[in-house]
Protein backbone atom coordinates (compact mmCIF):
# COMPACT_ATOMS: atom_id res chain seq x y z
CA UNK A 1 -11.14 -56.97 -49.49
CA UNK A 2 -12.50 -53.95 -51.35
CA UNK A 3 -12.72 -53.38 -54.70
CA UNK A 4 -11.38 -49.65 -55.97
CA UNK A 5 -12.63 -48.33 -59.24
CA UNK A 6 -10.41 -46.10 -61.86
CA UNK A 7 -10.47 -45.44 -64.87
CA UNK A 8 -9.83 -48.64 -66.76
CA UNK A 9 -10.01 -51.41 -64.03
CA UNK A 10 -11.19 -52.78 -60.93
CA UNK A 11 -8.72 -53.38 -58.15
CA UNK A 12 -8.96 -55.11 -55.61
CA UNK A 13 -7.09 -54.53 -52.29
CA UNK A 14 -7.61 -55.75 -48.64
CA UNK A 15 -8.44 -52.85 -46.49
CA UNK A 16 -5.03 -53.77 -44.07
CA UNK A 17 -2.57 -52.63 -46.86
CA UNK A 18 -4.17 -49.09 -47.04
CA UNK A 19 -2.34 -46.44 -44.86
CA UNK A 20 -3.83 -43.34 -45.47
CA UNK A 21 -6.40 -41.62 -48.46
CA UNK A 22 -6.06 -38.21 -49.22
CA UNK A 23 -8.62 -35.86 -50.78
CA UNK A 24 -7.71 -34.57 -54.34
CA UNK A 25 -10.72 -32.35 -55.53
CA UNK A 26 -13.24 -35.14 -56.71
CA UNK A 27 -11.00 -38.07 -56.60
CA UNK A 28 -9.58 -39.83 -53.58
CA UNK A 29 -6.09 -40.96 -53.40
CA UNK A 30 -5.07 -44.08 -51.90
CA UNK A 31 -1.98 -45.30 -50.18
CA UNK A 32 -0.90 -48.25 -49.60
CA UNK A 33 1.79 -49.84 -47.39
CA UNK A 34 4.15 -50.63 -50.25
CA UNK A 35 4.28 -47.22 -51.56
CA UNK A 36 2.08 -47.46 -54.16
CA UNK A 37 -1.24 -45.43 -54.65
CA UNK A 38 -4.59 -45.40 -56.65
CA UNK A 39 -6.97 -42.45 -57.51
CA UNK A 40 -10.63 -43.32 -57.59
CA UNK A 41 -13.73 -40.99 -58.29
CA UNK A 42 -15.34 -40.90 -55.30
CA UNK A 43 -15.19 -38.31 -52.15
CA UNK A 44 -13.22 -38.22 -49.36
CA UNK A 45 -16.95 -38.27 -47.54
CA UNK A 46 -17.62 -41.45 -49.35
CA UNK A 47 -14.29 -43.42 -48.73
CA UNK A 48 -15.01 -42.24 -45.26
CA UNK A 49 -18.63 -43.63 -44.66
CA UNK A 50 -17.29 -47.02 -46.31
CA UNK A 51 -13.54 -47.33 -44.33
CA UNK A 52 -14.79 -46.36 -40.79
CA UNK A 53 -16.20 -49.42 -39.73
CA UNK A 54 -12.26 -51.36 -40.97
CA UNK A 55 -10.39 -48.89 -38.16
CA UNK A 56 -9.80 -45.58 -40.60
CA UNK A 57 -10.67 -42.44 -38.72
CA UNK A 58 -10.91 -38.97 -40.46
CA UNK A 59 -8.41 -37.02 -38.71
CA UNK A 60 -8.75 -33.84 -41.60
CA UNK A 61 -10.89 -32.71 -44.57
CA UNK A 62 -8.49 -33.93 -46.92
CA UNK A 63 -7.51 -36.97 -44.91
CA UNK A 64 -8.30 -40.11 -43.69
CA UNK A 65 -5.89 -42.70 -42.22
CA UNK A 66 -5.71 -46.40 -40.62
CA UNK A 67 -5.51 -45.91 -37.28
CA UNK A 68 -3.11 -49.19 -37.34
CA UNK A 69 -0.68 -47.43 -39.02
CA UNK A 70 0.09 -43.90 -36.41
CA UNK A 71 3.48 -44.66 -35.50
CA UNK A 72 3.66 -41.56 -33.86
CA UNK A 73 1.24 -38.47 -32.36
CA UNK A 74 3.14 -35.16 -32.14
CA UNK A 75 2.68 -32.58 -29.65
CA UNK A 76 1.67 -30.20 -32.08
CA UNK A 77 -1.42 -32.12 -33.88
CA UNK A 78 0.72 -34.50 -36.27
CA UNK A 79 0.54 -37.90 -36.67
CA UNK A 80 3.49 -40.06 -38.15
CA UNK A 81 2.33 -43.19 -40.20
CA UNK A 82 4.19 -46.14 -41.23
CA UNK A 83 5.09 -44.88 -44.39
CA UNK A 84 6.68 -41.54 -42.66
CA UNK A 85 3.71 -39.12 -44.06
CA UNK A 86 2.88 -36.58 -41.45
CA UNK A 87 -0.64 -35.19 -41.43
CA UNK A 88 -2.13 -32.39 -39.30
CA UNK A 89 -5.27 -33.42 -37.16
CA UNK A 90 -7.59 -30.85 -37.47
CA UNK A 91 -8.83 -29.28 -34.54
CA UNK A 92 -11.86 -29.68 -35.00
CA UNK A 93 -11.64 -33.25 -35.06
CA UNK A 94 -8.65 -33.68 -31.98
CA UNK A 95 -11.26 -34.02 -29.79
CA UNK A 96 -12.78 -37.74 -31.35
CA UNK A 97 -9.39 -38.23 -32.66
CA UNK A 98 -7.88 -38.25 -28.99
CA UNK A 99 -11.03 -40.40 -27.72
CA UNK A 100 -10.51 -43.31 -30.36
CA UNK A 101 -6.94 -43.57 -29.84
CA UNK A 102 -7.65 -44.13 -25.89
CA UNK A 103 -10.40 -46.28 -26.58
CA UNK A 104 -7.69 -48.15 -29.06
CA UNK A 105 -5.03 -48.07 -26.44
CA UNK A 106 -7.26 -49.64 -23.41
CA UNK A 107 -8.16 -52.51 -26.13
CA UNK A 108 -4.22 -52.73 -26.85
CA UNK A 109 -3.04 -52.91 -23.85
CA UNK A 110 -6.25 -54.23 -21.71
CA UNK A 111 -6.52 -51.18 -19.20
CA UNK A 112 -9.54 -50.39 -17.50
CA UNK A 113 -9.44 -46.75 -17.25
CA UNK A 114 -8.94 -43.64 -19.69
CA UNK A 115 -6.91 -42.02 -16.69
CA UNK A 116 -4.16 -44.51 -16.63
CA UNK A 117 -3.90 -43.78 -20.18
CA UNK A 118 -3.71 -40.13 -19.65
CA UNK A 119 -0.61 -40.84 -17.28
CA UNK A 120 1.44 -41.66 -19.67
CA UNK A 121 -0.01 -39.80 -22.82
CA UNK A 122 -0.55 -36.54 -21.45
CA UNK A 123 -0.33 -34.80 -25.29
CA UNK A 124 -3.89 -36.54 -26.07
CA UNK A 125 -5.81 -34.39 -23.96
């Protein structure tokens, strides 16, 4: 559980209901698996530092997302979540982007080696 401050209360949410948080100048927008959403005042850098170590990866400036919920990784850069938002992977941050999702994948599915992975997910690298 974390607790998310607004305006005039104190939720609190468990961290595997979150799908995504999007940066809106100096709040953060969450969203959450049943549609709904909160703003908080904090930055996008802040959510970051506190959501990395629960399995959210900043895949953009303005976005961060829960790795559990890519449903799918386009060709061209996009990611699909559960609740059918597509966001752009930077470029700049492909790179660790492609290396967690392999890392994630050889946990999934207990493989030894990042080239077996590559195989059959040739659009990571």
């Amino acid at each position: 559980m974390i607790a998310l401050s607004t305006f005039d209360e104190l939720t609190f949410v468990n961290y595997h209901h979150i799908v995504r948080c999007k940066a809106d100048n100096m709040y953060t927008i969450f969203y959450f698996i049943d549609k709904s959403a909160i703003g908080i005042r904090r930055s996008i850098k802040e959510c970051e530092d506190f959501l990395k170590e629960f399995g959210f990866i900043r895949v953009h400036r303005s976005h961060i997302v829960n790795i559990m919920y890519i449903k799918k990784c386009l060709r061209n850069g996009d990611i699909i979540l559960a609740d059918n938002s597509c966001i752009r992977i930077s470029v700049g941050k492909r790179e660790r982007f492609n290396n967690l999702i392999r890392k994630w994948l050889c946990c999934m599915n207990n493989v030894q080696s990042f080239d077996e992975i590559s195989k059959f997910y040739r659009f990571f690298t």
